[in-house]
C-alpha atoms as a PDB file:
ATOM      1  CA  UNK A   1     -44.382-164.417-172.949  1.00  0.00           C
ATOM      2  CA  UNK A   2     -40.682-163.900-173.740  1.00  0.00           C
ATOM      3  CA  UNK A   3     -37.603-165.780-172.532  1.00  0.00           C
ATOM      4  CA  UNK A   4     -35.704-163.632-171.110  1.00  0.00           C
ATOM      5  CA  UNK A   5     -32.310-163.339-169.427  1.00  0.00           C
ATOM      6  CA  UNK A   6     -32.288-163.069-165.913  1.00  0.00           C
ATOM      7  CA  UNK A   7     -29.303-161.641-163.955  1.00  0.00           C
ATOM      8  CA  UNK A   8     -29.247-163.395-160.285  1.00  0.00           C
ATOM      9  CA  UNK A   9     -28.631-160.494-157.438  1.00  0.00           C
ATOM     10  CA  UNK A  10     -25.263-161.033-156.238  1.00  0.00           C
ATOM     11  CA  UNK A  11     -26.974-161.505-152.725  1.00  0.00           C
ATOM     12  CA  UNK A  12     -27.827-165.081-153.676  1.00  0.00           C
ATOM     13  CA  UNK A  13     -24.075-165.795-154.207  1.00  0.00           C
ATOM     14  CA  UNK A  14     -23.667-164.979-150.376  1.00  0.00           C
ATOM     15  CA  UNK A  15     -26.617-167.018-149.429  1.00  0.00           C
ATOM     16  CA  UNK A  16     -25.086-170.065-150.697  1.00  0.00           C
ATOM     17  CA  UNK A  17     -22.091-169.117-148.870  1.00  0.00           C
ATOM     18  CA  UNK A  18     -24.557-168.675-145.845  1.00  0.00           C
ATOM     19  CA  UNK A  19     -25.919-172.316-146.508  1.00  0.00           C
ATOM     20  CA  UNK A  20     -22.977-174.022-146.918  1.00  0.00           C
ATOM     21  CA  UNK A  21     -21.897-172.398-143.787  1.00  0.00           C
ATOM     22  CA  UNK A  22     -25.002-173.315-142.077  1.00  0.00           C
ATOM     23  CA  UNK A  23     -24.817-176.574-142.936  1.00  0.00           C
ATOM     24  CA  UNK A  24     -21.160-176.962-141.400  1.00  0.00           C
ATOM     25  CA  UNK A  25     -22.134-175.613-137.866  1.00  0.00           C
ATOM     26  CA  UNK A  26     -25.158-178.033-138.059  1.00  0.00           C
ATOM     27  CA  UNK A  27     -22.851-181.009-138.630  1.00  0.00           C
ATOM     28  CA  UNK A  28     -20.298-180.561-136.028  1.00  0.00           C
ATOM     29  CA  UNK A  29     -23.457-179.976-133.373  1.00  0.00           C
ATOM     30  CA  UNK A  30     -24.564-183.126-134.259  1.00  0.00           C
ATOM     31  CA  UNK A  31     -21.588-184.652-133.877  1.00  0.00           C
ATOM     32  CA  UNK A  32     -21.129-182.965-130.274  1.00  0.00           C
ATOM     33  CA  UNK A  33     -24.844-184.647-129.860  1.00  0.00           C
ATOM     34  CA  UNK A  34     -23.690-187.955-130.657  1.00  0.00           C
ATOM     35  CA  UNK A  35     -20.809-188.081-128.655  1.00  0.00           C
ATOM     36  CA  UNK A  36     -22.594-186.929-125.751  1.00  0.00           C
ATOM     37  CA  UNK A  37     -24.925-189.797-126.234  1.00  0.00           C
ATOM     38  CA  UNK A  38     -22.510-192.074-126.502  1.00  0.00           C
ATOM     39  CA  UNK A  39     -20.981-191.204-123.596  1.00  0.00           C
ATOM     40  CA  UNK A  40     -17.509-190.117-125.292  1.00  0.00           C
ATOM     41  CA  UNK A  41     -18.502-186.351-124.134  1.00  0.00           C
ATOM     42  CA  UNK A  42     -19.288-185.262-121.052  1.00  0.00           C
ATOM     43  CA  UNK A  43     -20.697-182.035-121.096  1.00  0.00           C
ATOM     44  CA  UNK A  44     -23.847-181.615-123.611  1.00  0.00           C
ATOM     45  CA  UNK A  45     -24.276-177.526-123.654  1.00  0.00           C
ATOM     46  CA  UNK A  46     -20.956-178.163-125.868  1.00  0.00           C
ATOM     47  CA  UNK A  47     -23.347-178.172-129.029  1.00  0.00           C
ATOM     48  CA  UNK A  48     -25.412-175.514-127.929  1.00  0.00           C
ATOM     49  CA  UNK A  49     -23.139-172.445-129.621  1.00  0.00           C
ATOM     50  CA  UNK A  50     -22.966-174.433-132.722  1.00  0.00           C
ATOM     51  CA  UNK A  51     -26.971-174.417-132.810  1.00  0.00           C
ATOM     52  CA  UNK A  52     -27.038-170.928-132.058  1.00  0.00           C
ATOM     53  CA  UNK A  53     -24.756-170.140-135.334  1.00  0.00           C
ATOM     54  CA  UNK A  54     -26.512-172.676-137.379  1.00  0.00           C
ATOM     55  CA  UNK A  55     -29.866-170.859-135.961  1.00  0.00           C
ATOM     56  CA  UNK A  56     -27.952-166.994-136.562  1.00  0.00           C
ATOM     57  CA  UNK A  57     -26.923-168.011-140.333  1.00  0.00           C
ATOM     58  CA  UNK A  58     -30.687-170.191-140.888  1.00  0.00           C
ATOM     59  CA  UNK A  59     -32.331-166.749-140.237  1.00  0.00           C
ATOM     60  CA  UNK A  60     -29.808-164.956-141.951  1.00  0.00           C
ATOM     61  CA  UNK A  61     -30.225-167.253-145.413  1.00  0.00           C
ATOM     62  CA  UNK A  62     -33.858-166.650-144.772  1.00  0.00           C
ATOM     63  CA  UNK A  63     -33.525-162.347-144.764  1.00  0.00           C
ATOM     64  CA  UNK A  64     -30.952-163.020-147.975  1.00  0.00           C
ATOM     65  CA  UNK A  65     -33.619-164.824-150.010  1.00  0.00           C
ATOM     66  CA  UNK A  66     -36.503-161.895-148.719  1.00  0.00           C
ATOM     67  CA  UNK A  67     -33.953-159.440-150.557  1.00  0.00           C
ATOM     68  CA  UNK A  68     -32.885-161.401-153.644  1.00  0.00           C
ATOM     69  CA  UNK A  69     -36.604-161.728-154.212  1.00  0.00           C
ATOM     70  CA  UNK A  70     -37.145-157.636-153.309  1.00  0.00           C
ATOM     71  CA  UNK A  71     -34.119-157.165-155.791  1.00  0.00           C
ATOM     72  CA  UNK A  72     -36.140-159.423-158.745  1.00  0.00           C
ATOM     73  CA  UNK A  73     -39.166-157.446-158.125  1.00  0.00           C
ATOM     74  CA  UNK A  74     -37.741-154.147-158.558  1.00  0.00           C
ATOM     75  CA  UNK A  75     -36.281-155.078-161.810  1.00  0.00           C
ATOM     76  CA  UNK A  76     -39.700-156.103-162.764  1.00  0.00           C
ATOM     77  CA  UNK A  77     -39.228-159.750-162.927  1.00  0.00           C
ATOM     78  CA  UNK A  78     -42.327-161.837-161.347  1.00  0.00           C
ATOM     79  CA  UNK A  79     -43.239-165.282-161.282  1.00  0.00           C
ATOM     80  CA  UNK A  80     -45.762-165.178-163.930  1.00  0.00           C
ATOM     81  CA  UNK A  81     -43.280-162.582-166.138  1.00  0.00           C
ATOM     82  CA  UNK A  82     -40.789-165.174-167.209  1.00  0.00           C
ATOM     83  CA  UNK A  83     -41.367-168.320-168.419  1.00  0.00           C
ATOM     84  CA  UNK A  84     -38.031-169.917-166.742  1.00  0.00           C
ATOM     85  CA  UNK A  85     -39.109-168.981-163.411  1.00  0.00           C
ATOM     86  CA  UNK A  86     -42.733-170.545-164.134  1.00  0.00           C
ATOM     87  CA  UNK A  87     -40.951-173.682-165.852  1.00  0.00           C
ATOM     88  CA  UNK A  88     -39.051-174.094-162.959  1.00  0.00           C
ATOM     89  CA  UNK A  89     -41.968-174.125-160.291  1.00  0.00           C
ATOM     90  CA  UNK A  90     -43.837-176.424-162.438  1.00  0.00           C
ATOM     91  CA  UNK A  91     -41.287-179.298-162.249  1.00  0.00           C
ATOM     92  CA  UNK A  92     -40.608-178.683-158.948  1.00  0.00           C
ATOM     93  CA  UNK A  93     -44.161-178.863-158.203  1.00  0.00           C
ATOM     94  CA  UNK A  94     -44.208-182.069-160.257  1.00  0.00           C
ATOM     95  CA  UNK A  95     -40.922-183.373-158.335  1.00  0.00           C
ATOM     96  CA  UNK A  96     -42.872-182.939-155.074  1.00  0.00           C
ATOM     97  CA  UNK A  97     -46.363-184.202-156.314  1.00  0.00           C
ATOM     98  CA  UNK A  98     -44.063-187.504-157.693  1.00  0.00           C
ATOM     99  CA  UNK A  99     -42.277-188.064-154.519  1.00  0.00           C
ATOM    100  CA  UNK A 100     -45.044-187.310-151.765  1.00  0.00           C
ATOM    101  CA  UNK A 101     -42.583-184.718-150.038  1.00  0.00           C
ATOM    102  CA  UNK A 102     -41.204-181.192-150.359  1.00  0.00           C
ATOM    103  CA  UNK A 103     -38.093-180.725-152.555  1.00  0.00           C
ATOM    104  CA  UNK A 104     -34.968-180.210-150.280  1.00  0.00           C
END
């Protein structure tokens, strides 16, 4: 096997856009969460429209990565074609066989 280059689909460029995102909306619900709890907020449905977006752009991140990984198959490029992509599982399979959890 060959090293080869691999060019990213530009979709994956959006998804971490789409993550970041995600990861916003997810913060400032649980914020609204906490202050609910601790009695500085009143009304709790205030954090339900920022779990619906962080839901909306979860599921959205989740159709991005289905079409990066269409887009890498259609240019030919499997797991067990490059060596990278294989190198790359492997230590993260390592990573999550050395710490007892997933990566993330």
């Amino acid at each position: 096997m060959d090293w080869q280059h691999i060019t990213l689909p530009p979709i994956l460029y959006a998804n971490t856009l789409v993550l970041l995102a995600s990861s916003v909306t997810l913060e400032i619900a649980r914020r609204r969460i906490a202050a609910y709890a601790r009695g500085f907020d009143s009304l709790a449905a205030a954090s339900l429209p920022w779990l619906v977006i962080t839901l909306t752009l979860g599921l959205l991140f989740v159709a991005g990565q289905c079409i990066a990984w269409m887009q890498l198959k259609a240019a030919g490029l499997y797991l067990a074609t490059n060596p990278a992509i294989s190198a790359l599982l492997q230590r993260a399979a390592a990573r999550t066989a050395e710490c007892g959890r997933p990566i993330g």
